[in-house]
Structure formats: C-alpha cells, structure tokens
N, C-alpha and C. Protein backbone atom coordinates (compact mmCIF):
# COMPACT_ATOMS: atom_id res chain seq x y z
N UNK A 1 -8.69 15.96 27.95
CA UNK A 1 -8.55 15.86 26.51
C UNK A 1 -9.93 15.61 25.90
N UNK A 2 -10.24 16.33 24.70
CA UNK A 2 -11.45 16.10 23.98
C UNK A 2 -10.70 16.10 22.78
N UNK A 3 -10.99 14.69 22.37
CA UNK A 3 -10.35 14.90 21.07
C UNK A 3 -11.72 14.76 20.09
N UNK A 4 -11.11 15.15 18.76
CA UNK A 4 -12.30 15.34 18.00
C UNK A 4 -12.32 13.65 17.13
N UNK A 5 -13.58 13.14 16.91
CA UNK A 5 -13.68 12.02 16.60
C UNK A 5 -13.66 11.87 15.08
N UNK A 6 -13.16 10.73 14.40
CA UNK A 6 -13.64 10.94 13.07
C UNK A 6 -13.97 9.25 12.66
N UNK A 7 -14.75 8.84 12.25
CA UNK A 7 -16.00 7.52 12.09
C UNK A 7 -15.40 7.39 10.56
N UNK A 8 -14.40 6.43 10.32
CA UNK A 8 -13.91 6.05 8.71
C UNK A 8 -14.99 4.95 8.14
N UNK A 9 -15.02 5.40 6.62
CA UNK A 9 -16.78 4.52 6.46
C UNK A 9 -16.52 4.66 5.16
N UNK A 10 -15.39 5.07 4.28
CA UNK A 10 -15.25 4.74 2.79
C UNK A 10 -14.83 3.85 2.50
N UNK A 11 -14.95 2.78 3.70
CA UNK A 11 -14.07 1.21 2.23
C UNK A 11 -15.35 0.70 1.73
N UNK A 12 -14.98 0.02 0.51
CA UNK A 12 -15.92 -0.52 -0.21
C UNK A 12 -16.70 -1.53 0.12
N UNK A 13 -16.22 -2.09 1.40
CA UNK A 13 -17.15 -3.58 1.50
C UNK A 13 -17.39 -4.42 0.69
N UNK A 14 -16.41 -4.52 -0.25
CA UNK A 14 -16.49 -5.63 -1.13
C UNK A 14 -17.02 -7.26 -0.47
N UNK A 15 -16.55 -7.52 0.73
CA UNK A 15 -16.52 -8.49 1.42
C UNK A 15 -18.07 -9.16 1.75
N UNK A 16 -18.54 -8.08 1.89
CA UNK A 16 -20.18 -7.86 2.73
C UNK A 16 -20.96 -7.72 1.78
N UNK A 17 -20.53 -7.03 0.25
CA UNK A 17 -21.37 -7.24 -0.83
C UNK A 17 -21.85 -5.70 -1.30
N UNK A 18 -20.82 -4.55 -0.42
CA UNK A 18 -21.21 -3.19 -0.42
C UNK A 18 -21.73 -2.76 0.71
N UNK A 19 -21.77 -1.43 0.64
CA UNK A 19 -23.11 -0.52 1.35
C UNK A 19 -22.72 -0.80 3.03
N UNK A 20 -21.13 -1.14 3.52
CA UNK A 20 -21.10 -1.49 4.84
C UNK A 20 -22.05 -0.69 5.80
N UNK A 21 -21.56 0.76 5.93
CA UNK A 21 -21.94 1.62 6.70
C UNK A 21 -23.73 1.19 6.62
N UNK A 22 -24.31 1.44 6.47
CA UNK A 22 -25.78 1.35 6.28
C UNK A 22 -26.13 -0.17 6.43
N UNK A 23 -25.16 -0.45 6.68
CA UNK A 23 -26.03 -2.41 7.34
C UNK A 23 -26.41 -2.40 8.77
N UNK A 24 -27.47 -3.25 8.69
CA UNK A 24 -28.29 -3.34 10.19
C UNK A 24 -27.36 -4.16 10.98
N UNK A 25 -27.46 -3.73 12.17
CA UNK A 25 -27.33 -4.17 13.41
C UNK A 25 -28.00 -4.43 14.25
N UNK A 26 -28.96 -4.94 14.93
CA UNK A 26 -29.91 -5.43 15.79
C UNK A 26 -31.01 -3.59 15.45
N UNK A 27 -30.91 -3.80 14.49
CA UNK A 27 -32.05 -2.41 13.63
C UNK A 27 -31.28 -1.09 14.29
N UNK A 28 -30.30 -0.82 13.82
CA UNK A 28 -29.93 0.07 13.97
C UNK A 28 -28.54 -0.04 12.94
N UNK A 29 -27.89 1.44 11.44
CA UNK A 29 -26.61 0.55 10.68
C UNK A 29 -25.77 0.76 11.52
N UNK A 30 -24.63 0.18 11.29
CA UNK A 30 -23.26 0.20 11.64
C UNK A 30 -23.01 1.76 12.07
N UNK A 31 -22.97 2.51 10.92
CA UNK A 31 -22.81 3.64 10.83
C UNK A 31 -23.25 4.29 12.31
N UNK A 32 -24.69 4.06 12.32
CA UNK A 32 -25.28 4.84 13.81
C UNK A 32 -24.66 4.37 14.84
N UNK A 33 -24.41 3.21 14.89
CA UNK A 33 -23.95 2.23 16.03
C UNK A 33 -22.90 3.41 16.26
N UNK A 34 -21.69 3.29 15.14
CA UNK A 34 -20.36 4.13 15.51
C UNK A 34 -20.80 5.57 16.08
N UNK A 35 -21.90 6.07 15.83
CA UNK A 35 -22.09 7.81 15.94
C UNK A 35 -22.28 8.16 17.07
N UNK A 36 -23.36 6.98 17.54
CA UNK A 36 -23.90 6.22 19.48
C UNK A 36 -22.51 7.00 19.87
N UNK A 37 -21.66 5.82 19.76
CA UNK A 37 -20.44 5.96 20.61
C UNK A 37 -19.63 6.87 21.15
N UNK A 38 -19.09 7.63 19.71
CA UNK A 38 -18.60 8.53 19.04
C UNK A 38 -19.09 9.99 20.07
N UNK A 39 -20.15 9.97 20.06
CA UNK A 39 -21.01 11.37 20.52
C UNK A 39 -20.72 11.22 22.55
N UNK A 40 -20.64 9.95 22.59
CA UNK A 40 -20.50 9.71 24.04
C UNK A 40 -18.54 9.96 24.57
N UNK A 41 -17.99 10.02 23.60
CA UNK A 41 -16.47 10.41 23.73
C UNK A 41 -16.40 11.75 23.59
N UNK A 42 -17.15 12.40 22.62
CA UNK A 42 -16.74 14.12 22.15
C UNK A 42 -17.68 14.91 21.58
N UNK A 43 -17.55 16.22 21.66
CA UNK A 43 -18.82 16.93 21.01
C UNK A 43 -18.74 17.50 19.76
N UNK A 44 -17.11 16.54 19.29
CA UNK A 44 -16.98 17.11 17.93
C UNK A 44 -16.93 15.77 16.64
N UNK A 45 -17.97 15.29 16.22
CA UNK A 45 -17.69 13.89 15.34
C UNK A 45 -17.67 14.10 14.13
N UNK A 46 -17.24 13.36 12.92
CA UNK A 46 -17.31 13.54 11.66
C UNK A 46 -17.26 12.25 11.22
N UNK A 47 -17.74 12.17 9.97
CA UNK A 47 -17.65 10.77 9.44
C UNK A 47 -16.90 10.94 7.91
N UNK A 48 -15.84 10.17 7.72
CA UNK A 48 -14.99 10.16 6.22
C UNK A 48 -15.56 9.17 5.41
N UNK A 49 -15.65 9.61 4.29
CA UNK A 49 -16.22 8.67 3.16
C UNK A 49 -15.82 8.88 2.06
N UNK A 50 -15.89 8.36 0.93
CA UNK A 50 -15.50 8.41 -0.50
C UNK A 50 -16.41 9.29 -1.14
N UNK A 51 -17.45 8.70 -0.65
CA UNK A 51 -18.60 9.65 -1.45
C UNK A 51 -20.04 10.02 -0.50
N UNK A 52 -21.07 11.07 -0.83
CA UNK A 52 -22.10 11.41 0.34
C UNK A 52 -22.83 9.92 0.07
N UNK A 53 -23.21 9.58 -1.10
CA UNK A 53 -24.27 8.48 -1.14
C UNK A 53 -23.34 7.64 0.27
N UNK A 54 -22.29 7.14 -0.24
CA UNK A 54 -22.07 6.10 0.73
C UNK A 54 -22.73 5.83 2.80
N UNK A 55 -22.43 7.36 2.88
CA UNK A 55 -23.22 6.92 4.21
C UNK A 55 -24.63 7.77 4.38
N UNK A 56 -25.12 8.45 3.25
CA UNK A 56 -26.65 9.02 3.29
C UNK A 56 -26.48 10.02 4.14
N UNK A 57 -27.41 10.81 5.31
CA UNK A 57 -27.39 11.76 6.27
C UNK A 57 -27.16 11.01 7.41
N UNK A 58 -26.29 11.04 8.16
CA UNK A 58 -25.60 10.83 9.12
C UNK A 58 -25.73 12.03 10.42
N UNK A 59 -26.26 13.01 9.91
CA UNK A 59 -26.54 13.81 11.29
C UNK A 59 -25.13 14.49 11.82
N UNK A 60 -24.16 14.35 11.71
CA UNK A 60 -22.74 14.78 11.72
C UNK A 60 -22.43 15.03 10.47
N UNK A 61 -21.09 16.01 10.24
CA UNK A 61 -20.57 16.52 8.89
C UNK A 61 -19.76 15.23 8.36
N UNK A 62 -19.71 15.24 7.09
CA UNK A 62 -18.74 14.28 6.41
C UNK A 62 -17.88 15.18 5.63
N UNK A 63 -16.55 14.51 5.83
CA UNK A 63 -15.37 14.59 4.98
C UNK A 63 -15.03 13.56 4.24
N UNK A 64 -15.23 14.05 3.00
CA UNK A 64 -14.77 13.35 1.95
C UNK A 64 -13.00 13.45 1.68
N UNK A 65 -13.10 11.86 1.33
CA UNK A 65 -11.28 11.68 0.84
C UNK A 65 -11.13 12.22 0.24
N UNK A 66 -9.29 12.89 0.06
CA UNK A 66 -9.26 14.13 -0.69
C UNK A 66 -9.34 12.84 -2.10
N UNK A 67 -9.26 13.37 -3.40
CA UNK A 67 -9.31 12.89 -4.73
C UNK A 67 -8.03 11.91 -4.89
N UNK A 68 -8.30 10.94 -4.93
CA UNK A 68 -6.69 10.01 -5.67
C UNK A 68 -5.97 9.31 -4.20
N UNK A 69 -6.78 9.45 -2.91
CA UNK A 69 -6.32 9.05 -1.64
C UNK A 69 -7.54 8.36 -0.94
N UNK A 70 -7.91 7.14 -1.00
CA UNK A 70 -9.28 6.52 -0.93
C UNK A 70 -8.61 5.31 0.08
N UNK A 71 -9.64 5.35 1.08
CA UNK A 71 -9.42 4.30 2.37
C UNK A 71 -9.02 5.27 3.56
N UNK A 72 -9.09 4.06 4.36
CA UNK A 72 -8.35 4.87 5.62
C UNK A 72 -7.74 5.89 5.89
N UNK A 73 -6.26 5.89 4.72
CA UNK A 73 -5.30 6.97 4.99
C UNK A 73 -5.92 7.89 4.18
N UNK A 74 -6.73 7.79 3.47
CA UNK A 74 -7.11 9.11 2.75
C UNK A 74 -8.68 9.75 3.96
N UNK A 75 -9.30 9.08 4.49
CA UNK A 75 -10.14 9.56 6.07
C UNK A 75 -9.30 10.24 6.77
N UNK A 76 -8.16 9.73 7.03
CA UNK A 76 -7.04 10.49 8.10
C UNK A 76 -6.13 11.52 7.45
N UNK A 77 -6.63 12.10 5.82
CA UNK A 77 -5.91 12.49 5.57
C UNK A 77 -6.50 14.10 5.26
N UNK A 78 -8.07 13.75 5.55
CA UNK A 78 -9.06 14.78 5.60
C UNK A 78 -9.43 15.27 7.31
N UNK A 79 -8.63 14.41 8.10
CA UNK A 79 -8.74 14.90 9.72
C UNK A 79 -8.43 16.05 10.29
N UNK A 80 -7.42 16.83 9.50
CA UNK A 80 -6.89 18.26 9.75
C UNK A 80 -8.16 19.48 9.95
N UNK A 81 -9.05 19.18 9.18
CA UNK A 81 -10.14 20.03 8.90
C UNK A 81 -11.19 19.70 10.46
N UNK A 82 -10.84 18.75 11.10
CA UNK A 82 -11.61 18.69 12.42
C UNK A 82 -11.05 20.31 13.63
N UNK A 83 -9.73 20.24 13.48
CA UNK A 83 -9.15 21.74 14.23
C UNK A 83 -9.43 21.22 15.25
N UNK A 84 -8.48 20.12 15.92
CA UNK A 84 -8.46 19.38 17.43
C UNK A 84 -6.93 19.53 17.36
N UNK A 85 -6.54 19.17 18.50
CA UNK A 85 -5.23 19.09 18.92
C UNK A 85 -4.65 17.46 18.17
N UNK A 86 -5.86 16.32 18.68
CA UNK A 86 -5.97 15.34 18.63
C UNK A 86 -6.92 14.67 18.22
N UNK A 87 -6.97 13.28 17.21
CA UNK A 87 -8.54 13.56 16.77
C UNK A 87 -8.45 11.71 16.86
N UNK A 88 -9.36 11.11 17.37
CA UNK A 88 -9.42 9.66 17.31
C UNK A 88 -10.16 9.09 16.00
N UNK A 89 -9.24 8.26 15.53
CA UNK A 89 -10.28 7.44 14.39
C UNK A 89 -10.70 5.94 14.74
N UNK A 90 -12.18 5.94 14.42
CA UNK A 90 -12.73 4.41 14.50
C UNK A 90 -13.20 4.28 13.41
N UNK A 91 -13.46 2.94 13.64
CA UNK A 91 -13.77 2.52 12.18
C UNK A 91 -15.24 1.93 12.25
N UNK A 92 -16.49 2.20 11.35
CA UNK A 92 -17.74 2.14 11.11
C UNK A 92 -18.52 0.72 11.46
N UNK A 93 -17.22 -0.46 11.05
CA UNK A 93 -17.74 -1.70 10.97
C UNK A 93 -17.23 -2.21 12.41
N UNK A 94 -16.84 -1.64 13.14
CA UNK A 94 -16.37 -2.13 14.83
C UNK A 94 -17.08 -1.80 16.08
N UNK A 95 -18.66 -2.51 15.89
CA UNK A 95 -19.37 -1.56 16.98
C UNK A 95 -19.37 -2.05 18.56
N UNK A 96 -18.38 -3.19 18.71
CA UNK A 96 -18.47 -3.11 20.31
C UNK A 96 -16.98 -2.14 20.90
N UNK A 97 -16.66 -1.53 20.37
CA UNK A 97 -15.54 -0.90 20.62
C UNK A 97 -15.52 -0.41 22.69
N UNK A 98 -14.07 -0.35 22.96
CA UNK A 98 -13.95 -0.44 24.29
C UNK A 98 -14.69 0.71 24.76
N UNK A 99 -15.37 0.94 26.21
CA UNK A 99 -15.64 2.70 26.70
C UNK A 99 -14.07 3.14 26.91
N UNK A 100 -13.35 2.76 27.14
CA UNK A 100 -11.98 3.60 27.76
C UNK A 100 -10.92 3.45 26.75
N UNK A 101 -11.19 3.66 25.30
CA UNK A 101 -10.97 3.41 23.83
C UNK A 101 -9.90 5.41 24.48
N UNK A 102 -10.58 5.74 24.27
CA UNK A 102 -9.88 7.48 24.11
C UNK A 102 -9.27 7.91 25.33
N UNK A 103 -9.53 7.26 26.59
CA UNK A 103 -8.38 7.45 27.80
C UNK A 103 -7.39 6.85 27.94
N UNK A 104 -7.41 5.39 27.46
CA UNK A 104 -6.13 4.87 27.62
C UNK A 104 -5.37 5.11 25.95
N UNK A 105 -5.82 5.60 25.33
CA UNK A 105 -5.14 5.66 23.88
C UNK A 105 -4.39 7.16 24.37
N UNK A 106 -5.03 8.32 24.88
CA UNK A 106 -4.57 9.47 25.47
C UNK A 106 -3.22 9.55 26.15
N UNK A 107 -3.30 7.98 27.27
CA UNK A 107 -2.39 8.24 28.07
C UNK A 107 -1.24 7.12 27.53
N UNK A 108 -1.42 6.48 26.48
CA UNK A 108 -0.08 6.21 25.77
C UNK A 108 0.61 7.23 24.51
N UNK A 109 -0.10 8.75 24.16
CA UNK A 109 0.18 9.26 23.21
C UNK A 109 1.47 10.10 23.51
N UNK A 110 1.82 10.68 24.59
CA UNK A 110 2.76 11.10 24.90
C UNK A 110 4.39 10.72 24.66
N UNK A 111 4.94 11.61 23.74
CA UNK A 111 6.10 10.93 22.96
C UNK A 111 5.98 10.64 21.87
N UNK A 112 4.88 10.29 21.39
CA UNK A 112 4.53 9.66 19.65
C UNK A 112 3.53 10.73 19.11
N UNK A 113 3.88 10.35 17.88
CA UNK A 113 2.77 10.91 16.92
C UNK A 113 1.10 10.16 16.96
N UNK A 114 1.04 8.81 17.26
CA UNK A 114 -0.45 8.10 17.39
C UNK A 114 0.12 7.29 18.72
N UNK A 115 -1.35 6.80 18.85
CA UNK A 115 -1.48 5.48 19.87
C UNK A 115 -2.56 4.75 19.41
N UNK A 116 -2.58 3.74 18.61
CA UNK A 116 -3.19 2.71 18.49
C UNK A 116 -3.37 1.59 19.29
N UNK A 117 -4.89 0.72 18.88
CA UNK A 117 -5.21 0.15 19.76
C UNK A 117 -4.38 -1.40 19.36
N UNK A 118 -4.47 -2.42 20.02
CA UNK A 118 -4.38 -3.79 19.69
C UNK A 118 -5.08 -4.37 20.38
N UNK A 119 -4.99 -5.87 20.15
CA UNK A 119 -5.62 -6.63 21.16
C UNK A 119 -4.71 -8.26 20.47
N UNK A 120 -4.76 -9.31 21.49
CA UNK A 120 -4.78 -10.27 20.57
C UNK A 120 -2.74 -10.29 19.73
N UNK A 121 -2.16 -9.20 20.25
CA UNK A 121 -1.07 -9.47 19.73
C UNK A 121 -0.96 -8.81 18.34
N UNK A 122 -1.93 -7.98 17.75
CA UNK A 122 -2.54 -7.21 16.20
C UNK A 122 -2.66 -5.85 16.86
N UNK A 123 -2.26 -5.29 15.76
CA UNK A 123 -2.47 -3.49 16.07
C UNK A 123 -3.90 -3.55 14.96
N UNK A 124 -4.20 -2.46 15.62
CA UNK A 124 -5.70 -2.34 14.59
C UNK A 124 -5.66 -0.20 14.49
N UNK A 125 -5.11 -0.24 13.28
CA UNK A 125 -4.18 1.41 13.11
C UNK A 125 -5.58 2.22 12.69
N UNK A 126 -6.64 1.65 12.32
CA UNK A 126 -8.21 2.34 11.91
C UNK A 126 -8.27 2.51 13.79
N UNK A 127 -8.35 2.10 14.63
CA UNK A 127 -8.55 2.94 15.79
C UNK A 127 -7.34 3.49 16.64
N UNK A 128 -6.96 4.69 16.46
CA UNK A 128 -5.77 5.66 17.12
C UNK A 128 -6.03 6.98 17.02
N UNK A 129 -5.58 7.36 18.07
CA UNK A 129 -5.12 8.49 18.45
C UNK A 129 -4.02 9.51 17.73
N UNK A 130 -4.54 10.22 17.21
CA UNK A 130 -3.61 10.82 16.23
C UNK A 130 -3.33 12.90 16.78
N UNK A 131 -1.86 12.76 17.03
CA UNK A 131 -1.84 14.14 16.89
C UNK A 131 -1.73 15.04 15.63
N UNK A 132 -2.60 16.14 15.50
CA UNK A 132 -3.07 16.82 14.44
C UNK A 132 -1.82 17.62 13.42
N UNK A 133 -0.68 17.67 14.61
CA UNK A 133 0.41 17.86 13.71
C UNK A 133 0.97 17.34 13.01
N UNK A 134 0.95 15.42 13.33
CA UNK A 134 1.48 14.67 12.62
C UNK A 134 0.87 14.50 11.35
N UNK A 135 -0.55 14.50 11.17
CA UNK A 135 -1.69 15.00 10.37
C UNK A 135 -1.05 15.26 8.91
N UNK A 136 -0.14 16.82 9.17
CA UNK A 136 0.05 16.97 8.16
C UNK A 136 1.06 16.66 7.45
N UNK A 137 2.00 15.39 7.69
CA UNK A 137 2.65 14.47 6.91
C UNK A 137 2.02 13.18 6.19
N UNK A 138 0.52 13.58 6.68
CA UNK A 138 -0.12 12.40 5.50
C UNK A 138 0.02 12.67 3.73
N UNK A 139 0.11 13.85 3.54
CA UNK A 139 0.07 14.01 2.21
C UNK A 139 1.88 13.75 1.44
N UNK A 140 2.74 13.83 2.31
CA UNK A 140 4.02 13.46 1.91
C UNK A 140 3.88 12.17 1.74
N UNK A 141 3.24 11.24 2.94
CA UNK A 141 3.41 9.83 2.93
C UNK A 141 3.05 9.28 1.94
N UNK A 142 1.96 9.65 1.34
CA UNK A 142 0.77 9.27 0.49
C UNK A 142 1.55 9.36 -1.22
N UNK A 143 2.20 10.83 -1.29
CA UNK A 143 2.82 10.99 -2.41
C UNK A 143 3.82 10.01 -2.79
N UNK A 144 4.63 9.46 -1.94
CA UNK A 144 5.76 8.51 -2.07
C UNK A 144 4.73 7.44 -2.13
N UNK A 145 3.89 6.75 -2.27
CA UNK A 145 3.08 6.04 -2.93
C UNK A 145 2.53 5.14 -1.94
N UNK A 146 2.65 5.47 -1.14
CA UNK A 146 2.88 4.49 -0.08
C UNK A 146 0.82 5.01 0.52
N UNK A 147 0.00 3.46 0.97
CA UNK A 147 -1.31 3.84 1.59
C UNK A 147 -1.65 2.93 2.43
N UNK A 148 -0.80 2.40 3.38
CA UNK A 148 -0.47 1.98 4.69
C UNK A 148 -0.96 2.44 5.83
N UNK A 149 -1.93 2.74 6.34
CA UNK A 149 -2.30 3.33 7.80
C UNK A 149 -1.55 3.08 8.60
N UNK A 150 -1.03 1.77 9.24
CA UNK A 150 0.22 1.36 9.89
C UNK A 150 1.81 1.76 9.22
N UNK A 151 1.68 1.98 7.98
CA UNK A 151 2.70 2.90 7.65
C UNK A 151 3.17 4.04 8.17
N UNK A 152 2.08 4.44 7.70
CA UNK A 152 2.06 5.93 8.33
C UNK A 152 2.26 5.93 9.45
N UNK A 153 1.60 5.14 10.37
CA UNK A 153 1.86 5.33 12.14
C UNK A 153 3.50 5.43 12.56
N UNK A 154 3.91 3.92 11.86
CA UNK A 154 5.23 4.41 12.05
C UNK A 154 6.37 5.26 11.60
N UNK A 155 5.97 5.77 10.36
CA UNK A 155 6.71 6.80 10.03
C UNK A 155 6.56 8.02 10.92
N UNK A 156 5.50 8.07 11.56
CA UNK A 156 5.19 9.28 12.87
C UNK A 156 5.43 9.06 13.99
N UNK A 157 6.07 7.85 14.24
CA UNK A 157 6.22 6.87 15.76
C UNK A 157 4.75 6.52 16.64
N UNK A 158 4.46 5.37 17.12
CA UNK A 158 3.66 5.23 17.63
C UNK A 158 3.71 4.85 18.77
N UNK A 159 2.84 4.57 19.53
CA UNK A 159 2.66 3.25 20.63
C UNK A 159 1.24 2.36 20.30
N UNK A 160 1.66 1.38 20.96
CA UNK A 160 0.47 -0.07 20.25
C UNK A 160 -0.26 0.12 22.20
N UNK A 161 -1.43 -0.01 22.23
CA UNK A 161 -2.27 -0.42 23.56
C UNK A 161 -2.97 -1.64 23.31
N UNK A 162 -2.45 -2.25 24.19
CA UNK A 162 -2.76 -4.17 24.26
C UNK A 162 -4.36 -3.36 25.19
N UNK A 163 -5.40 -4.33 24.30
CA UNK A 163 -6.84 -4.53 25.34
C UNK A 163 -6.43 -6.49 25.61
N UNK A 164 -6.97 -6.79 26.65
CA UNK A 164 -6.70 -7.68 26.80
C UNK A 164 -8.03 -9.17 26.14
N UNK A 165 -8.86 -8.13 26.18
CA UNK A 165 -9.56 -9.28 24.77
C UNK A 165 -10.01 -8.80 23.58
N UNK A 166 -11.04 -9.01 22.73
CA UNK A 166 -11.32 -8.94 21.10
C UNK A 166 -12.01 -7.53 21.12
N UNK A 167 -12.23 -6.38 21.90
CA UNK A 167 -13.52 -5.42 21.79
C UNK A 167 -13.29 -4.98 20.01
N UNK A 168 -12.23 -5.12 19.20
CA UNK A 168 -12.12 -4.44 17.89
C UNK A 168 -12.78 -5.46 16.81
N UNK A 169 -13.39 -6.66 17.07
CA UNK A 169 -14.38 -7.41 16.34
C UNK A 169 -14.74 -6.63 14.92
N UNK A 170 -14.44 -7.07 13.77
CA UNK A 170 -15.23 -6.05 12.95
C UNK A 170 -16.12 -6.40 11.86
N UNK A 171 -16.91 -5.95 11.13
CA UNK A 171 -17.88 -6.57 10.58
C UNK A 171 -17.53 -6.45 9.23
N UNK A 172 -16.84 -7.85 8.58
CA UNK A 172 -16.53 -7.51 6.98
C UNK A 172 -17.04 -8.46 6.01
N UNK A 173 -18.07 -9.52 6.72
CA UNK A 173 -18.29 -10.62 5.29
C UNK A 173 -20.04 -10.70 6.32
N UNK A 174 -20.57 -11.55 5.55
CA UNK A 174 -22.41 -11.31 5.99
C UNK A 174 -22.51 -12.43 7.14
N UNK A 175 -21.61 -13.40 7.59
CA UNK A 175 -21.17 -14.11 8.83
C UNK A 175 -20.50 -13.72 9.97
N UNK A 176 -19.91 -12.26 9.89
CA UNK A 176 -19.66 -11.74 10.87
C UNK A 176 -20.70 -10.58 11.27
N UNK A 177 -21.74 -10.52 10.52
CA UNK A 177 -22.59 -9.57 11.09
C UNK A 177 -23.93 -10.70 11.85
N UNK A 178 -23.97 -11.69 11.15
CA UNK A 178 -24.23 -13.04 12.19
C UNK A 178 -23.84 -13.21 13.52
N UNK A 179 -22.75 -13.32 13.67
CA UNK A 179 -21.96 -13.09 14.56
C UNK A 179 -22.46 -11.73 15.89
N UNK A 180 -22.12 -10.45 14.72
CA UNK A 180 -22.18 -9.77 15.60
C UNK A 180 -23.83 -9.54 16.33
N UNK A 181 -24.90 -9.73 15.39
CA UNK A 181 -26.29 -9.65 15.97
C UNK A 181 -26.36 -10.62 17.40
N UNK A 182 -25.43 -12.14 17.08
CA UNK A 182 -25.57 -12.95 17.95
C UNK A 182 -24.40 -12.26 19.78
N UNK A 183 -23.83 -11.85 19.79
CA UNK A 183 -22.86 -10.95 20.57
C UNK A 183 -24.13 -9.97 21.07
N UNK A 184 -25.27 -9.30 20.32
CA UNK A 184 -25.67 -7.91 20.95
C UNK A 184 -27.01 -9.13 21.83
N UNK A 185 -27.64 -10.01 21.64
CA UNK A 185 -27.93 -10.85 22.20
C UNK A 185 -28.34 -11.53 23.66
C-alpha cells in the first residue's frame, strides 16, 4: 500500500497566537517537520490549508479547503484530488508521530471506511487512514451541518488503533512547543 499523504495545516492556531505551521522546532517549522515524515511514508504528499499565505512554499502541492468547509473536515474534504486508493491524514502540529503510523493503520482498514489512530484511551481522527471512496461522502456530511472529523469517521465506520504511549503529542499553546523542543533534546 502507498497511500497518498495529506499534512492538515489550516487551523488557526488561535492557541499558539497564529501562524502554527511555520513555528520552529529545534530550527526547523512544524510544517517541515510533518513533510520530513510524510515523504518517508509516500511519494505522493500534499498539504491542506485555508489559505497559500498560511503555509508559504512548502515544496509539495497545497489544497485548499473547498469555500464554507474550513478545518480538518474541509482538508479531508479536498483529499479526493490526491487519486489514491487511500490517503493518510496527519496533522502539522504532531511531529513525533509513530514510523509504523501507515502499516498498522493499513492493517486495521479492512472492513471500514478509516482507521484512526489513538493512544491513551483518545482517538485522534486528524491521523487516519481514509478510503478514497468514503471521501466522497464528505460533502453530504458537511451539508447536514455537521464538521466533526470523528463524525464523519463514524458515519463511514471506523476502527480506533491503540499506540501504547503518547507518539500523537501535539503542539497547540507556546508551552507545548516548550515541551516539544525539550522531547527533541
């Protein structure tokens, strides 16, 4: 399986004060951190955003949320345009993410529409495995008003993959990027 990757990077970061994607990490942003990764899973990556300013040149194509569908489910709702069978989404601000993130998410997808990760007893629905058919019931979901990423999962059926410690850490206030500099360490 090569699934095609897609790097979600339009939330606002209100938390952090803005501008998530483009915050340093032991000198390197978030953003790159995710692309590192990303490029080491597949030879097909993209990054979703609200807008180009938000993540600058990224070196990979960006898909922008379609208009009136902003966050997550509107990243996953521009994933169709990757033309994978299967396309994994991570999320920008989670840079120790597992290596065996896209094999064991693979080998729980069978039967469901996603396989998301957990850890900790928490599903974390910004990193899953999504089949491309299910894909195109994002825009039904979305219309009934509904902008739930975990919504959506289960309206497509899922499976949850327990990691057995924290690798989905994510970086949302200016103490967890404290944090995380102190972790790369």
């Amino acid at each position: 399986m090569n699934p095609a990757i897609l790097i979600l990077a339009g939330g606002e970061g209100r938390r952090i004060g803005g501008d998530k994607p483009r915050r340093l990490l032991g000198g390197r942003t978030l953003l790159e951190w995710s692309i590192e990764k990303a490029r080491r899973w597949s030879d097909k990556v993209a990054v979703a955003a609200r807008t180009l300013e938000q993540v600058g040149e990224a070196g990979v194509p960006i898909l922008l949320d379609p208009p009136g569908l902003e966050g997550p489910l509107g990243g996953l709702a521009s994933a169709f345009r990757l033309e994978r069978p299967t396309v994994l989404t991570i999320a920008c601000d989670m840079p120790f993410l597992p290596d065996d993130l896209p094999e064991r998410l693979a080998a729980a997808l069978p039967g469901h529409g996603a396989a998301l990760a957990a850890s900790g007893g928490q599903v974390h629905p910004v990193c899953g495995l999504w089949r491309a058919e299910a894909l195109s019931e994002v825009s039904g979901y979305a219309a009934s008003g509904r902008r739930s990423l975990i919504g959506f999962a289960a309206s497509i059926g899922y499976s949850a993959v327990e990691w057995p410690d924290d690798p989905f850490f994510n970086v949302n206030r200016p103490e967890d990027l404290v944090e995380a500099e102190a972790r790369l360490a």
